[in-house]
N, C-alpha and C. Protein backbone atom coordinates (compact mmCIF):
# COMPACT_ATOMS: atom_id res chain seq x y z
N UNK A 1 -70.12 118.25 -5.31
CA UNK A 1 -68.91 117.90 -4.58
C UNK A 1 -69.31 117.34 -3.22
N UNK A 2 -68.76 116.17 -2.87
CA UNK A 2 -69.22 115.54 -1.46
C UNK A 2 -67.85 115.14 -1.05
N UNK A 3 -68.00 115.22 0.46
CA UNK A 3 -66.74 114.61 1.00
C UNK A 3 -66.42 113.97 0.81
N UNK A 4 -64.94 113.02 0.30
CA UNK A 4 -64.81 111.97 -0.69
C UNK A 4 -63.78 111.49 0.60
N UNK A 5 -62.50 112.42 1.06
CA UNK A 5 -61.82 111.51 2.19
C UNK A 5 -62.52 110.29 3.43
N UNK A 6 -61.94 109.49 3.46
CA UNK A 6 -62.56 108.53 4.77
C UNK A 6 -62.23 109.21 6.43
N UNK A 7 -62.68 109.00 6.84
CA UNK A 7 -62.60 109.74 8.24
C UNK A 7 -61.12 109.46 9.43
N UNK A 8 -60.38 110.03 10.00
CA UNK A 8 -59.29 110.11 10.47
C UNK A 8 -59.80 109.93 12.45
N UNK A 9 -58.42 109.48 12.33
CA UNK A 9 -58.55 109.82 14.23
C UNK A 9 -57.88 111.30 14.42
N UNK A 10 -59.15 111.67 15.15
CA UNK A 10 -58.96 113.76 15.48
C UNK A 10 -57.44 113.57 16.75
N UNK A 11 -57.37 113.00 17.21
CA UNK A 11 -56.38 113.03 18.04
C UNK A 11 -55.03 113.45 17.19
N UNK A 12 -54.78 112.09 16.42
CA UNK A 12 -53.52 111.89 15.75
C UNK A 12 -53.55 113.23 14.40
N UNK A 13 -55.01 113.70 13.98
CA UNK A 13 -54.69 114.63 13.29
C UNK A 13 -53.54 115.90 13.82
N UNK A 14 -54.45 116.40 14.97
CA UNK A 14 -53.81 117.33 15.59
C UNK A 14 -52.20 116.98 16.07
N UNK A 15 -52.05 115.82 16.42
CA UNK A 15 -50.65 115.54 16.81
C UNK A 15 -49.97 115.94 15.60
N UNK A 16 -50.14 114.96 14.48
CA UNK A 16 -49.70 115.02 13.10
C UNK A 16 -49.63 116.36 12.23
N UNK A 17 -50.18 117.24 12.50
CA UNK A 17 -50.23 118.68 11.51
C UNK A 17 -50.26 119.72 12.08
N UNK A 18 -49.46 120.26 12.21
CA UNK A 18 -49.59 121.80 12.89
C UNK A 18 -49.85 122.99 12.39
N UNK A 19 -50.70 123.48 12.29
CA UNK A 19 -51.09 124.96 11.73
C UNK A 19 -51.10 125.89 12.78
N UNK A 20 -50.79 127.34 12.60
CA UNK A 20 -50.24 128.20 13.07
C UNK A 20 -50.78 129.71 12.28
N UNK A 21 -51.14 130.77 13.18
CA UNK A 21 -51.64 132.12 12.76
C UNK A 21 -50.32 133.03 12.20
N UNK A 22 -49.93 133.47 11.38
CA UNK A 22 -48.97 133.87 11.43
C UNK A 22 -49.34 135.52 10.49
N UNK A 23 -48.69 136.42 10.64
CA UNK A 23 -48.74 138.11 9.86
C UNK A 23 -47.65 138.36 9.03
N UNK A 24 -48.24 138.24 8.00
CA UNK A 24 -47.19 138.45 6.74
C UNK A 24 -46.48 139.94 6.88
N UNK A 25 -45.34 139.73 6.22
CA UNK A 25 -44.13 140.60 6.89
C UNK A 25 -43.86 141.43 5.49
N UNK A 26 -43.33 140.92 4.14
CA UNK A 26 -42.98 141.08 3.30
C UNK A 26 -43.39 140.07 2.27
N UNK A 27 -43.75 140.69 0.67
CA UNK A 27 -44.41 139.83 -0.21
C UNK A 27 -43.23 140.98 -1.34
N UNK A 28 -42.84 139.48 -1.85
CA UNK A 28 -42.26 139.93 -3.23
C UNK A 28 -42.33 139.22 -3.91
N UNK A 29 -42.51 139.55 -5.41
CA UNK A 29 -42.88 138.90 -7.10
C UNK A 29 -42.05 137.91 -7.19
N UNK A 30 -42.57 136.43 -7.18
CA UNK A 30 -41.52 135.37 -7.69
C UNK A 30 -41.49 134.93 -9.67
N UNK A 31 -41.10 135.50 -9.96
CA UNK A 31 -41.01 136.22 -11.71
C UNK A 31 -39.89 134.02 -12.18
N UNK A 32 -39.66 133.86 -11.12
CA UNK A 32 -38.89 132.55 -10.98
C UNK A 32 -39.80 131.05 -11.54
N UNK A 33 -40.62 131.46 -10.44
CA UNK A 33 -41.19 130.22 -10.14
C UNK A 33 -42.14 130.02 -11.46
N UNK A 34 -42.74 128.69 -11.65
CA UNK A 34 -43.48 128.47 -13.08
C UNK A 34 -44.62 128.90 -12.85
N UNK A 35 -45.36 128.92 -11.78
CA UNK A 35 -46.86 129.11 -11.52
C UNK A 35 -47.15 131.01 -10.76
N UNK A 36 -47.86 131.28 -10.66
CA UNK A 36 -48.03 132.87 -10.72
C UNK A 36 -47.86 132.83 -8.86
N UNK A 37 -46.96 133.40 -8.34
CA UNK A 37 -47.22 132.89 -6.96
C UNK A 37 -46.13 134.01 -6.35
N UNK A 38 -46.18 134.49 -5.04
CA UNK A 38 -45.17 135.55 -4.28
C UNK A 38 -45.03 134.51 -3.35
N UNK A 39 -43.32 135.19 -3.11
CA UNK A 39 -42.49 134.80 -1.59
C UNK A 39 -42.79 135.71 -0.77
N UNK A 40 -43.27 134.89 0.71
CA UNK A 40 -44.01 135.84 1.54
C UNK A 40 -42.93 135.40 2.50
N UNK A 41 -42.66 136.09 3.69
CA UNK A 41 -42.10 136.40 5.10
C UNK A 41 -43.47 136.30 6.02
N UNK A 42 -43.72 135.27 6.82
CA UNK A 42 -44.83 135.19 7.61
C UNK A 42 -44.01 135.08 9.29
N UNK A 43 -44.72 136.58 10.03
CA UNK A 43 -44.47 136.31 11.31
C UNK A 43 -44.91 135.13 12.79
N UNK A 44 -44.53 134.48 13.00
CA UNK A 44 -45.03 133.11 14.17
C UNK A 44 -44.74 133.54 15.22
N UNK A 45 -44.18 134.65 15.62
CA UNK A 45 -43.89 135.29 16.36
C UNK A 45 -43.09 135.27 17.45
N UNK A 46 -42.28 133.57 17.40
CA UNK A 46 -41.10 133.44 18.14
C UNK A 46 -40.28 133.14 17.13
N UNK A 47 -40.50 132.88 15.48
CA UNK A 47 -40.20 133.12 14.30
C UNK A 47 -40.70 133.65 12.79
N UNK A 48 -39.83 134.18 12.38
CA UNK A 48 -40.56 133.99 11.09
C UNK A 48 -40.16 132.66 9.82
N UNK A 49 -40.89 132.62 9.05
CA UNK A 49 -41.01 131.58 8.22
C UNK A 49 -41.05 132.19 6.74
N UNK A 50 -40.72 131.59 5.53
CA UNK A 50 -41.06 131.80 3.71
C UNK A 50 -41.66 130.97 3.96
N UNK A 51 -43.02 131.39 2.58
CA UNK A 51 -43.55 130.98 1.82
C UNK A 51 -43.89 131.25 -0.22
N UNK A 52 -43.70 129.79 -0.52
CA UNK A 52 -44.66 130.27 -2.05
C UNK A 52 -45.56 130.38 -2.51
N UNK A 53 -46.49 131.43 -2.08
CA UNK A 53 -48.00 131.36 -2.27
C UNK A 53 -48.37 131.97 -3.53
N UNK A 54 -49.58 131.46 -4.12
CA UNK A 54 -50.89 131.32 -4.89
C UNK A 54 -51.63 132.33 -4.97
N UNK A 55 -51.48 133.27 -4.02
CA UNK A 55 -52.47 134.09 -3.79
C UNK A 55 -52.44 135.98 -4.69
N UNK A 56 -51.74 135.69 -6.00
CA UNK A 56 -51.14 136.66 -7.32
C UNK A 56 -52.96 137.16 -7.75
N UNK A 57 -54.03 136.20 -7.59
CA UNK A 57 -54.99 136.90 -8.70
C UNK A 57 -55.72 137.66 -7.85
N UNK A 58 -55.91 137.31 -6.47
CA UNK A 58 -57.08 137.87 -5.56
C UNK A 58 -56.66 138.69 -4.16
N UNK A 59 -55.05 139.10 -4.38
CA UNK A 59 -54.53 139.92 -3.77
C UNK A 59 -53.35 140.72 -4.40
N UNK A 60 -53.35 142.00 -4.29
CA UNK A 60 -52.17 142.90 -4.49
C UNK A 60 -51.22 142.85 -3.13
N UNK A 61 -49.72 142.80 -3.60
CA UNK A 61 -48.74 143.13 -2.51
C UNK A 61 -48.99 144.00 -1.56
N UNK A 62 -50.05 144.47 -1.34
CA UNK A 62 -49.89 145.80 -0.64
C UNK A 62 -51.38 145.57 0.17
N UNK A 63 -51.94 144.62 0.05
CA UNK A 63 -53.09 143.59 0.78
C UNK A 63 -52.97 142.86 1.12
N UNK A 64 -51.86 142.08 0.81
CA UNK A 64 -51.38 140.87 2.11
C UNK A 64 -50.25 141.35 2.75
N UNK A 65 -49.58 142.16 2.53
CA UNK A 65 -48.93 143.13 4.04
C UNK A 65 -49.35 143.25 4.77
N UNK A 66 -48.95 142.44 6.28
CA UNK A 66 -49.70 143.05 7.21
C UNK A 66 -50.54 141.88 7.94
N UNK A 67 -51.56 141.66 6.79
CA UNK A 67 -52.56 140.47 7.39
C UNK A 67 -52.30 139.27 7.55
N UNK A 68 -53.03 138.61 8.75
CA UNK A 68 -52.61 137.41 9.54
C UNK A 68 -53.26 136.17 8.11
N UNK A 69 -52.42 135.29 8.12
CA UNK A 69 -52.46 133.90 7.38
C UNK A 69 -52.65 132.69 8.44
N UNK A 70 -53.62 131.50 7.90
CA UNK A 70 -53.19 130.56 8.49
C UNK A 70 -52.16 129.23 7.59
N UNK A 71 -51.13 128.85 8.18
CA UNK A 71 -50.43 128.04 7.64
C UNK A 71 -50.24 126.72 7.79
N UNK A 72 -49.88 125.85 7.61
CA UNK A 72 -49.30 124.51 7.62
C UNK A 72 -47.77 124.72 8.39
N UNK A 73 -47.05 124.68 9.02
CA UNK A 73 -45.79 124.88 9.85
C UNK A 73 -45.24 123.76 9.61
N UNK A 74 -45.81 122.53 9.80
CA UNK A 74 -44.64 121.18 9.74
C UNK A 74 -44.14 119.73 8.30
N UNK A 75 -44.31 120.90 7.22
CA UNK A 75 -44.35 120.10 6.02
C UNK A 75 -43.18 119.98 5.81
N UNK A 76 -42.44 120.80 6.34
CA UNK A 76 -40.74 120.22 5.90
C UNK A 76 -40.43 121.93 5.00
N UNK A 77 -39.21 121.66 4.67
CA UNK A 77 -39.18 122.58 3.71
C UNK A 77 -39.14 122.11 1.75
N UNK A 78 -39.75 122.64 1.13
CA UNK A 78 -39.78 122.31 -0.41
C UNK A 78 -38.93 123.61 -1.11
N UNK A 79 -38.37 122.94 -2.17
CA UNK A 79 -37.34 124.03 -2.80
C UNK A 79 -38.44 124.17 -4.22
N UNK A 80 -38.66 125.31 -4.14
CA UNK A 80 -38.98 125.97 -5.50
C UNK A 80 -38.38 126.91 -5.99
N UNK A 81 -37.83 126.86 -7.92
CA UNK A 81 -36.96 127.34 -8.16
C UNK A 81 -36.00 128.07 -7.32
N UNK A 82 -35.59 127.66 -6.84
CA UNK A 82 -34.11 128.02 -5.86
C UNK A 82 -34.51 128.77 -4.50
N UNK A 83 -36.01 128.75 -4.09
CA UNK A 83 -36.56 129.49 -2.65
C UNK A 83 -36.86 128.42 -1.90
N UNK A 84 -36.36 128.36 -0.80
CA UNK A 84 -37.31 127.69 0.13
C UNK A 84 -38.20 127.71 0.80
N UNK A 85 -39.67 127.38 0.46
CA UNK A 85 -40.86 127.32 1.12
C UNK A 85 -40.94 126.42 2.29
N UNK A 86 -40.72 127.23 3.49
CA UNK A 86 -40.97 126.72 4.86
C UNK A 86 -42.35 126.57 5.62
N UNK A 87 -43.07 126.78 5.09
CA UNK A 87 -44.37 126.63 5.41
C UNK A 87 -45.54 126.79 4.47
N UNK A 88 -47.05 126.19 4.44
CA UNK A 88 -47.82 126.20 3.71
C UNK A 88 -48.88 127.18 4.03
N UNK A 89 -48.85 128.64 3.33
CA UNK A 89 -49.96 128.93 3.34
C UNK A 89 -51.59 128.70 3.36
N UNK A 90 -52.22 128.04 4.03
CA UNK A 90 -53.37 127.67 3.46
C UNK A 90 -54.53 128.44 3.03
N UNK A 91 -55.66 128.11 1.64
CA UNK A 91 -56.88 128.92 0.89
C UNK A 91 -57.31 128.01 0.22
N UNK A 92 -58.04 128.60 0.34
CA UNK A 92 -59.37 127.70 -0.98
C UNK A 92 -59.50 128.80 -2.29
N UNK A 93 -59.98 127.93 -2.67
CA UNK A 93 -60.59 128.44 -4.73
C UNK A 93 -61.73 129.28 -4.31
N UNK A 94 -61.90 130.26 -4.90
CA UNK A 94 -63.04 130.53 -5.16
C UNK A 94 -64.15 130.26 -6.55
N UNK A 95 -65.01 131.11 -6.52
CA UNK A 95 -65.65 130.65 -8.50
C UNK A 95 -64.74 130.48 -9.17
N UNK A 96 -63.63 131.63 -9.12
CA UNK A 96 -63.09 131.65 -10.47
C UNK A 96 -61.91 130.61 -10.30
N UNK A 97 -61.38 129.75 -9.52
CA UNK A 97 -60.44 129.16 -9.17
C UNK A 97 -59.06 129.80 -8.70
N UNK A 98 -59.36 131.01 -8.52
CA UNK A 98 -58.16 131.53 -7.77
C UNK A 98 -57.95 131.42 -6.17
N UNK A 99 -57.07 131.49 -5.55
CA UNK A 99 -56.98 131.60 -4.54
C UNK A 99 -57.33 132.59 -3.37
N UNK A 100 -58.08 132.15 -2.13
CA UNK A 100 -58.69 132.91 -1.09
C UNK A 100 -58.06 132.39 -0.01
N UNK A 101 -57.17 133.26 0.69
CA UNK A 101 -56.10 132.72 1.93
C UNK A 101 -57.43 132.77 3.18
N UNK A 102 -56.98 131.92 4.15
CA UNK A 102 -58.05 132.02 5.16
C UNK A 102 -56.90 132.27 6.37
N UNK A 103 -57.85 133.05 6.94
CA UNK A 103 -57.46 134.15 8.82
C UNK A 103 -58.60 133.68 9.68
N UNK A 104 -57.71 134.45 10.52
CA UNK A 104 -58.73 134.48 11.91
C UNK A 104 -60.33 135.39 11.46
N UNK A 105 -60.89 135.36 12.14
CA UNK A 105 -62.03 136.45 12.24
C UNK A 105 -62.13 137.37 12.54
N UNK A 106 -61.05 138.11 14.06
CA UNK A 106 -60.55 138.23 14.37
C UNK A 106 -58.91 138.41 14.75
N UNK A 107 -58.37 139.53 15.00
CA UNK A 107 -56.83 139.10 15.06
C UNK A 107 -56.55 138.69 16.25
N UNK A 108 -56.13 137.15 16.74
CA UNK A 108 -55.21 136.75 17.39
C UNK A 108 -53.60 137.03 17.73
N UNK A 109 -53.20 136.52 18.63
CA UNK A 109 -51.55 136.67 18.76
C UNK A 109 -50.97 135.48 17.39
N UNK A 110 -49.91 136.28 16.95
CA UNK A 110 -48.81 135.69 15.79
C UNK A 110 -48.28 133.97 16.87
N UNK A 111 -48.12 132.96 16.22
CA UNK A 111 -47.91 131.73 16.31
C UNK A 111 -49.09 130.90 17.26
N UNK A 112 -50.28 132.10 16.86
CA UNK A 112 -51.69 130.77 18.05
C UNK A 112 -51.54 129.31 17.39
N UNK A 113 -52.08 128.38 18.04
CA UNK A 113 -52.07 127.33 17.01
C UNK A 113 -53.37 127.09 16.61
N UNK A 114 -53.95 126.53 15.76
CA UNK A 114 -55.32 125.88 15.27
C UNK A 114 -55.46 124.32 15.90
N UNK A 115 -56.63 124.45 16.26
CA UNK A 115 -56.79 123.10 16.71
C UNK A 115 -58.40 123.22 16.64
């Protein structure tokens, strides 16, 4: 696997995309949606936000309670089966192709931004 995107101006990235630290609040079973995925409550901390996340094989409800996510904040909102996902969790695959949410290293304050 090699970097395949062409290279961007870092300025306009950061203008253009906002990501944000946020602490998941509440995770419940979306039994709805087609793909294996929970509606999460993520704190930003002058709001909270939903999400439909991915993250069913490599976390139990009771392990992403609590812990800080980093997200996508300005994608708009997308309707899945009848929820609205206000923000994008972001993770990568691991081996097995499931999902691995990525945090701080550290806990920061709820709505830091990434840059």
């Amino acid at each position: 696997m090699g970097i395949e995107e062409p290279d961007i101006d870092p300025a306009q990235f950061l203008e253009d995309v906002e990501m944000r630290v946020g602490t998941v609040t509440t995770v419940d079973d979306f039994p709805e949606a087609r793909k294996d995925v929970y509606k999460l409550e993520v704190d930003f901390g002058e709001e909270t936000r939903q999400s439909a996340a991915g993250l069913t094989d490599n976390y139990s409800k009771d392990q992403l309670q609590g812990r800080q996510v980093v997200a996508v904040v300005n994608l708009g909102t997308v309707n899945i089966a009848g929820f609205e996902s206000q923000c994008l969790v972001i993770g990568v695959d691991d081996d097995n192709g499931d999902v691995v949410h990525l945090q701080p290293e550290q806990p920061v304050p709820d709505g830091s931004r990434i840059y």
